[in-house]
PDB file of N, CA and C in Angstrom:
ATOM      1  N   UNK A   1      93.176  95.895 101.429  1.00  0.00           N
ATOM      2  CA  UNK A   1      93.895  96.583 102.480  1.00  0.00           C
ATOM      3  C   UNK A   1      95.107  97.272 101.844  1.00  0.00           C
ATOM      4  N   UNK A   2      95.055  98.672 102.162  1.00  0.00           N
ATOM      5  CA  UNK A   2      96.666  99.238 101.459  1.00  0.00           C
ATOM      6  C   UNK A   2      97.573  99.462 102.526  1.00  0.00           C
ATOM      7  N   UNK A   3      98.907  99.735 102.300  1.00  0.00           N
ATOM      8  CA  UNK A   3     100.112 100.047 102.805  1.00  0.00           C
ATOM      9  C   UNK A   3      99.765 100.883 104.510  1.00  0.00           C
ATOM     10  N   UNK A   4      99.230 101.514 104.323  1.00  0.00           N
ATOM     11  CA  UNK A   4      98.609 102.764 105.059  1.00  0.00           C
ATOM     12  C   UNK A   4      97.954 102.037 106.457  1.00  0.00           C
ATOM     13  N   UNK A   5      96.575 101.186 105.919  1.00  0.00           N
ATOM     14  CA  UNK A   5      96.241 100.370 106.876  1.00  0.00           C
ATOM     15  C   UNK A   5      96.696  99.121 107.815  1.00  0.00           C
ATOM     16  N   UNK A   6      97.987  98.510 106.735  1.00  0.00           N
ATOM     17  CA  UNK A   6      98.846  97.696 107.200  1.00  0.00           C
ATOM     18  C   UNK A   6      99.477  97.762 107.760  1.00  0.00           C
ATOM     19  N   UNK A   7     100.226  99.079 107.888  1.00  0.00           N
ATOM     20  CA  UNK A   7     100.942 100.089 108.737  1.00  0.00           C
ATOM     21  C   UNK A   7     100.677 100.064 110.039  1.00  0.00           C
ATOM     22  N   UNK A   8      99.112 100.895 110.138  1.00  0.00           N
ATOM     23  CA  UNK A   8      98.456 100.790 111.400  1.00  0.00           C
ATOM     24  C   UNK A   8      98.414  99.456 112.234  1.00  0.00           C
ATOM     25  N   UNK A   9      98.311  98.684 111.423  1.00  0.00           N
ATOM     26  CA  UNK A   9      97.800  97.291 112.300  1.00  0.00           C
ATOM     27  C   UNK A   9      99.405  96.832 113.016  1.00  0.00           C
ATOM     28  N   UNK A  10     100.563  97.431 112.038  1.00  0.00           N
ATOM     29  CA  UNK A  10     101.780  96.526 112.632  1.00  0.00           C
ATOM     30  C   UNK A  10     101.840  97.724 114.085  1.00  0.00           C
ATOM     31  N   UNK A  11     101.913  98.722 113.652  1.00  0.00           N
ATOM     32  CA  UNK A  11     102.097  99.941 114.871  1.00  0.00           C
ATOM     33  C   UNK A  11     101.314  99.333 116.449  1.00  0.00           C
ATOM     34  N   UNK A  12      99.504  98.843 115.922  1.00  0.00           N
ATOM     35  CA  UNK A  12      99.347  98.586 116.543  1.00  0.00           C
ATOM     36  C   UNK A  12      99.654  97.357 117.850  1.00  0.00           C
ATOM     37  N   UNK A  13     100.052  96.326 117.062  1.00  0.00           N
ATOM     38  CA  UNK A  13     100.415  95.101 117.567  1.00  0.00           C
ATOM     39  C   UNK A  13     101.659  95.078 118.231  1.00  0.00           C
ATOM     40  N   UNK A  14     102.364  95.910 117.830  1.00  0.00           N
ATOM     41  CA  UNK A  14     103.988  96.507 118.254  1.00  0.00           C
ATOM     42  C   UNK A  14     103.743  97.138 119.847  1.00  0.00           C
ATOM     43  N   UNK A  15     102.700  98.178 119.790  1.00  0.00           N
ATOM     44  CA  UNK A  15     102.227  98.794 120.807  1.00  0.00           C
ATOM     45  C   UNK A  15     101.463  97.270 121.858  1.00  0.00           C
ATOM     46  N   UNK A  16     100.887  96.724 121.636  1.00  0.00           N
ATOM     47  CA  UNK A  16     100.092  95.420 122.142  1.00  0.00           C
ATOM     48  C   UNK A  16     101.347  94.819 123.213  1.00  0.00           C
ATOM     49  N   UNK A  17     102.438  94.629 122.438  1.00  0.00           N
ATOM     50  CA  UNK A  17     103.293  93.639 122.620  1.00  0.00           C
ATOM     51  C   UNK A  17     104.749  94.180 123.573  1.00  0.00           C
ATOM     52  N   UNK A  18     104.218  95.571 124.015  1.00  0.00           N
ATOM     53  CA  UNK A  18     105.340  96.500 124.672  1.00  0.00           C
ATOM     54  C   UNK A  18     106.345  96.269 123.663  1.00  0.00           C
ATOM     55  N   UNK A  19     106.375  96.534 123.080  1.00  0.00           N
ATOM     56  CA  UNK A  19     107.718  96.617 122.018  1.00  0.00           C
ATOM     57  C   UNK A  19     107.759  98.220 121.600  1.00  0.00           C
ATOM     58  N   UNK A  20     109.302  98.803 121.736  1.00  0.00           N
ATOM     59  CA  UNK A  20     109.998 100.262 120.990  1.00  0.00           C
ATOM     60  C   UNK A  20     110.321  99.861 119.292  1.00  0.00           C
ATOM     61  N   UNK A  21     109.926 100.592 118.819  1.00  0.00           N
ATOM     62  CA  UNK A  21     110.281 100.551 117.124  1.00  0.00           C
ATOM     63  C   UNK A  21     111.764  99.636 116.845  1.00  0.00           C
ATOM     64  N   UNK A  22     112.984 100.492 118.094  1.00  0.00           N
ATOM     65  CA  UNK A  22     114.420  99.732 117.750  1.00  0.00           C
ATOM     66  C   UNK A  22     114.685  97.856 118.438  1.00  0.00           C
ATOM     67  N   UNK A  23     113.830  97.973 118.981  1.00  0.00           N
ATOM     68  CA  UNK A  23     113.713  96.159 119.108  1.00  0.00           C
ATOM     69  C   UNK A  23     112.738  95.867 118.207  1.00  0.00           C
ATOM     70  N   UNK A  24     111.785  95.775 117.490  1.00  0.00           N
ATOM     71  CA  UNK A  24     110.820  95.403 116.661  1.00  0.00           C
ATOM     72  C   UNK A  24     112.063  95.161 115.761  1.00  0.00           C
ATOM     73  N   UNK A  25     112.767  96.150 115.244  1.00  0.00           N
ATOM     74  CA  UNK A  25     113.321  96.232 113.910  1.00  0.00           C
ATOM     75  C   UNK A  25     114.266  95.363 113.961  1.00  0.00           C
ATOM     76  N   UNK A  26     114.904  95.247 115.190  1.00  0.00           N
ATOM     77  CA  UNK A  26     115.857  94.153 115.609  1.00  0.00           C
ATOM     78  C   UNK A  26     116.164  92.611 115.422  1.00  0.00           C
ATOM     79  N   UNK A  27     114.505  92.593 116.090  1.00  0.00           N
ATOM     80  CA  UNK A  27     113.959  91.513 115.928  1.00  0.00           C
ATOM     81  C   UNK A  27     113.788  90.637 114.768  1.00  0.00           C
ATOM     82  N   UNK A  28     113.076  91.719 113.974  1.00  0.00           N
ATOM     83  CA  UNK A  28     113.037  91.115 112.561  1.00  0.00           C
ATOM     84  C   UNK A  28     114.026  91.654 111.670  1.00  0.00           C
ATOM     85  N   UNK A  29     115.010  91.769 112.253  1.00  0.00           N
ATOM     86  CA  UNK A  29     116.574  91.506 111.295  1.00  0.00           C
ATOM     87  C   UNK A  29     116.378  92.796 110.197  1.00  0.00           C
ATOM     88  N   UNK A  30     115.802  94.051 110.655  1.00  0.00           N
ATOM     89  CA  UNK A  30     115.330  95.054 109.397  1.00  0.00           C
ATOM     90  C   UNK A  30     115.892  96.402 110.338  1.00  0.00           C
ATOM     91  N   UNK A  31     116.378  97.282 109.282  1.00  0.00           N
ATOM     92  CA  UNK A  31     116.792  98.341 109.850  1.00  0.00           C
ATOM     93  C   UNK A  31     115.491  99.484 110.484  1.00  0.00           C
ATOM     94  N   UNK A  32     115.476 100.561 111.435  1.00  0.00           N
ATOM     95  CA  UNK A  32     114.620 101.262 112.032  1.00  0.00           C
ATOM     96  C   UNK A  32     113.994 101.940 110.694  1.00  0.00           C
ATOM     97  N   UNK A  33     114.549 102.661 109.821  1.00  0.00           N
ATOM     98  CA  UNK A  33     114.159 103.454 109.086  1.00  0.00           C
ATOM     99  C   UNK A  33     112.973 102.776 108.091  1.00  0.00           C
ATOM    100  N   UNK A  34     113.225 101.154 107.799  1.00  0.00           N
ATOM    101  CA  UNK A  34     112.651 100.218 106.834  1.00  0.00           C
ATOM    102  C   UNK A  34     111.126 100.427 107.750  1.00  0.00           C
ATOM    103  N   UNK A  35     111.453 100.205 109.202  1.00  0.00           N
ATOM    104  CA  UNK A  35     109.887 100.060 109.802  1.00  0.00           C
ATOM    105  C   UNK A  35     109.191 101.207 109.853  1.00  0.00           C
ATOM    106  N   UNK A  36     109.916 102.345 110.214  1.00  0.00           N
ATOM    107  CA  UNK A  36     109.322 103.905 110.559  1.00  0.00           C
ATOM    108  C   UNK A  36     108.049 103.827 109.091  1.00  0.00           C
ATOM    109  N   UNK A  37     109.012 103.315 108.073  1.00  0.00           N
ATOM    110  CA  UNK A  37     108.473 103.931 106.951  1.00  0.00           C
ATOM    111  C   UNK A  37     107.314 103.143 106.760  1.00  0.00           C
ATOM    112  N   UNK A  38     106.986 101.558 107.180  1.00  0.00           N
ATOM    113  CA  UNK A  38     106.319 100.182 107.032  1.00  0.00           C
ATOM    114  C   UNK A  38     105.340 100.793 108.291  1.00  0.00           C
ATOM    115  N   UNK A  39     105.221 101.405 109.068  1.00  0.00           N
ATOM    116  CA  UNK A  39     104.262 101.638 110.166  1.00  0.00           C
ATOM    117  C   UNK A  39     103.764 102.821 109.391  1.00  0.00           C
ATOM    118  N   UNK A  40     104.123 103.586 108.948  1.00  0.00           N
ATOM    119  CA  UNK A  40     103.465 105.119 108.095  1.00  0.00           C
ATOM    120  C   UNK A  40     103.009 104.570 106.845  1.00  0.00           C
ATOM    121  N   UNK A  41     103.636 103.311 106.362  1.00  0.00           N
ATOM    122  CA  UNK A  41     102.519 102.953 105.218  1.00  0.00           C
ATOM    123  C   UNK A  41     102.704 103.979 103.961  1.00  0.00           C
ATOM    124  N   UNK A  42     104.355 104.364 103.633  1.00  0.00           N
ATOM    125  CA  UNK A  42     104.957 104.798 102.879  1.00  0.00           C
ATOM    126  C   UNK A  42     105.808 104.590 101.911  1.00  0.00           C
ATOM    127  N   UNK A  43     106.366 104.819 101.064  1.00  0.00           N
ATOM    128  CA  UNK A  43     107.624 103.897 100.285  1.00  0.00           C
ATOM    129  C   UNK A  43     106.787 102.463 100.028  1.00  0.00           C
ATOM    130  N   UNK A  44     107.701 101.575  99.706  1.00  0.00           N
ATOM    131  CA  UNK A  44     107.094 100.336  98.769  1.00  0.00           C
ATOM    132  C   UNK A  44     108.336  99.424  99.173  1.00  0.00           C
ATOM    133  N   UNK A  45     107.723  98.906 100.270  1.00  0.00           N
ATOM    134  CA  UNK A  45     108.787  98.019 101.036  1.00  0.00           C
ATOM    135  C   UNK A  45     108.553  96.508 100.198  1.00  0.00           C
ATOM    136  N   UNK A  46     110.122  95.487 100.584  1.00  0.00           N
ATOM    137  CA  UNK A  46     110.329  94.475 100.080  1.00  0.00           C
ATOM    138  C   UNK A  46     108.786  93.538 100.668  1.00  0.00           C
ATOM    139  N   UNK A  47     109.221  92.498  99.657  1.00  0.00           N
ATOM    140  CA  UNK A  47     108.110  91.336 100.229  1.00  0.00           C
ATOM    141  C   UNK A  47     108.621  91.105 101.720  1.00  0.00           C
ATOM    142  N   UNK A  48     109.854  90.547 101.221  1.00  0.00           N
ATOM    143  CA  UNK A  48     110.587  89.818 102.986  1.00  0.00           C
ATOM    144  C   UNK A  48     110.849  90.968 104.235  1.00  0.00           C
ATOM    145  N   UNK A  49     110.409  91.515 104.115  1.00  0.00           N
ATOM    146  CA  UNK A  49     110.688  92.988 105.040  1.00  0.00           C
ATOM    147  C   UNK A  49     109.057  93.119 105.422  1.00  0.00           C
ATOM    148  N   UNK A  50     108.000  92.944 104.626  1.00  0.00           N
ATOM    149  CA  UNK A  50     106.996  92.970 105.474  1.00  0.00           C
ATOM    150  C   UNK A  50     106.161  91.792 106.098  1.00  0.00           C
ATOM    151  N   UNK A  51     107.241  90.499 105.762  1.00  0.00           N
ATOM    152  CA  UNK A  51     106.781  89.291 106.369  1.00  0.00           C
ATOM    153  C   UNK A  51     107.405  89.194 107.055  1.00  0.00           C
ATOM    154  N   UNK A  52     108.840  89.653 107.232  1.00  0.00           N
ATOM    155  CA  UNK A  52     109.800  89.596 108.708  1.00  0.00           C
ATOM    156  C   UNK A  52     108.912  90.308 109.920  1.00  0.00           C
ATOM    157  N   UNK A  53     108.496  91.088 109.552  1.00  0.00           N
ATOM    158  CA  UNK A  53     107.676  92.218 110.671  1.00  0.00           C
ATOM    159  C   UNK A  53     106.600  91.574 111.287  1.00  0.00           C
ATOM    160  N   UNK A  54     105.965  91.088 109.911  1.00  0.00           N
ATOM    161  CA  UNK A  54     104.518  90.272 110.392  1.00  0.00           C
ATOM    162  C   UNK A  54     104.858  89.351 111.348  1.00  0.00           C
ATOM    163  N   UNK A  55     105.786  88.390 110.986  1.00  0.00           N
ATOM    164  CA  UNK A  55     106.234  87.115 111.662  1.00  0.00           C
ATOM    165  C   UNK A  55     106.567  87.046 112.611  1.00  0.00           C
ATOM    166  N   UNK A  56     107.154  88.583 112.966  1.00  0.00           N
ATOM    167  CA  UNK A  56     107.828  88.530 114.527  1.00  0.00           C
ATOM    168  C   UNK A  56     106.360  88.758 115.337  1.00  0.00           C
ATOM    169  N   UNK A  57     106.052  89.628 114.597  1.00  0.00           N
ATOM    170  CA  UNK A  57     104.418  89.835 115.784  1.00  0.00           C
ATOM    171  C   UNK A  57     103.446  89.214 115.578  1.00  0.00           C
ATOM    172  N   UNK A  58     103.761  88.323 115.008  1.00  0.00           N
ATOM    173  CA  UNK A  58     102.511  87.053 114.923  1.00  0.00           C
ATOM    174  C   UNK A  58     101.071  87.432 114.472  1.00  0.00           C
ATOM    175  N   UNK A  59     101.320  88.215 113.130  1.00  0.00           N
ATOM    176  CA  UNK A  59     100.209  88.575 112.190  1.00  0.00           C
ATOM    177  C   UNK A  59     100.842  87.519 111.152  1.00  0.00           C
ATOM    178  N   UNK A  60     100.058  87.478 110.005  1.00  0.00           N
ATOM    179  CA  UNK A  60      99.787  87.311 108.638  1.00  0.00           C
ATOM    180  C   UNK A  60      98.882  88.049 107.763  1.00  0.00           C
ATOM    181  N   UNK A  61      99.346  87.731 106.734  1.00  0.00           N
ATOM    182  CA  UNK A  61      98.490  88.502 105.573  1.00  0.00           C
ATOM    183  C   UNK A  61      97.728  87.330 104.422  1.00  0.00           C
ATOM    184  N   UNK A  62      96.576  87.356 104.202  1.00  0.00           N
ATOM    185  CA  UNK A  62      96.355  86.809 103.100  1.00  0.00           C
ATOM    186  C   UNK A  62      96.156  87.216 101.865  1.00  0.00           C
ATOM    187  N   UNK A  63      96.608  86.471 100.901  1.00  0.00           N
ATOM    188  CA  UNK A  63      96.303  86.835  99.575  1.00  0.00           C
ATOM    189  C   UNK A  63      95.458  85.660  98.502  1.00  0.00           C
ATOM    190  N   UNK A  64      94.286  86.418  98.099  1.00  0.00           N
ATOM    191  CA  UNK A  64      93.207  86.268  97.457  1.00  0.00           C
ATOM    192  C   UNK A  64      93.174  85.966  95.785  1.00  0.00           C
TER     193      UNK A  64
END
């Protein structure tokens, strides 16, 4: 799975969960611009910045 698709899935779940981008980002203690860029699946975000995101919306990721 790359950046791109991971993106999609947080966008999507964000959308699931009635949540606006500026409470998501809130939520998980990360500035708007960190997520804009983490939903477009751009730039090369921190580890803890894309597990804060995950965590608030109750995804995970595994690694293989």
């Amino acid at each position: 799975m790359d950046l791109i698709e991971i993106g999609k899935h947080i966008r999507e779940r964000r959308k699931e969960l009635g949540l606006d981008q500026s409470t998501l980002a809130t939520l998980a203690g990360i500035g708007i611009n960190a997520l804009v860029r983490l939903e477009r699946g751009s730039g090369n975000p921190r580890f803890d910045v894309l597990f804060n995101v995950l965590k608030t919306l109750g995804l995970s990721i595994h690694i293989q």
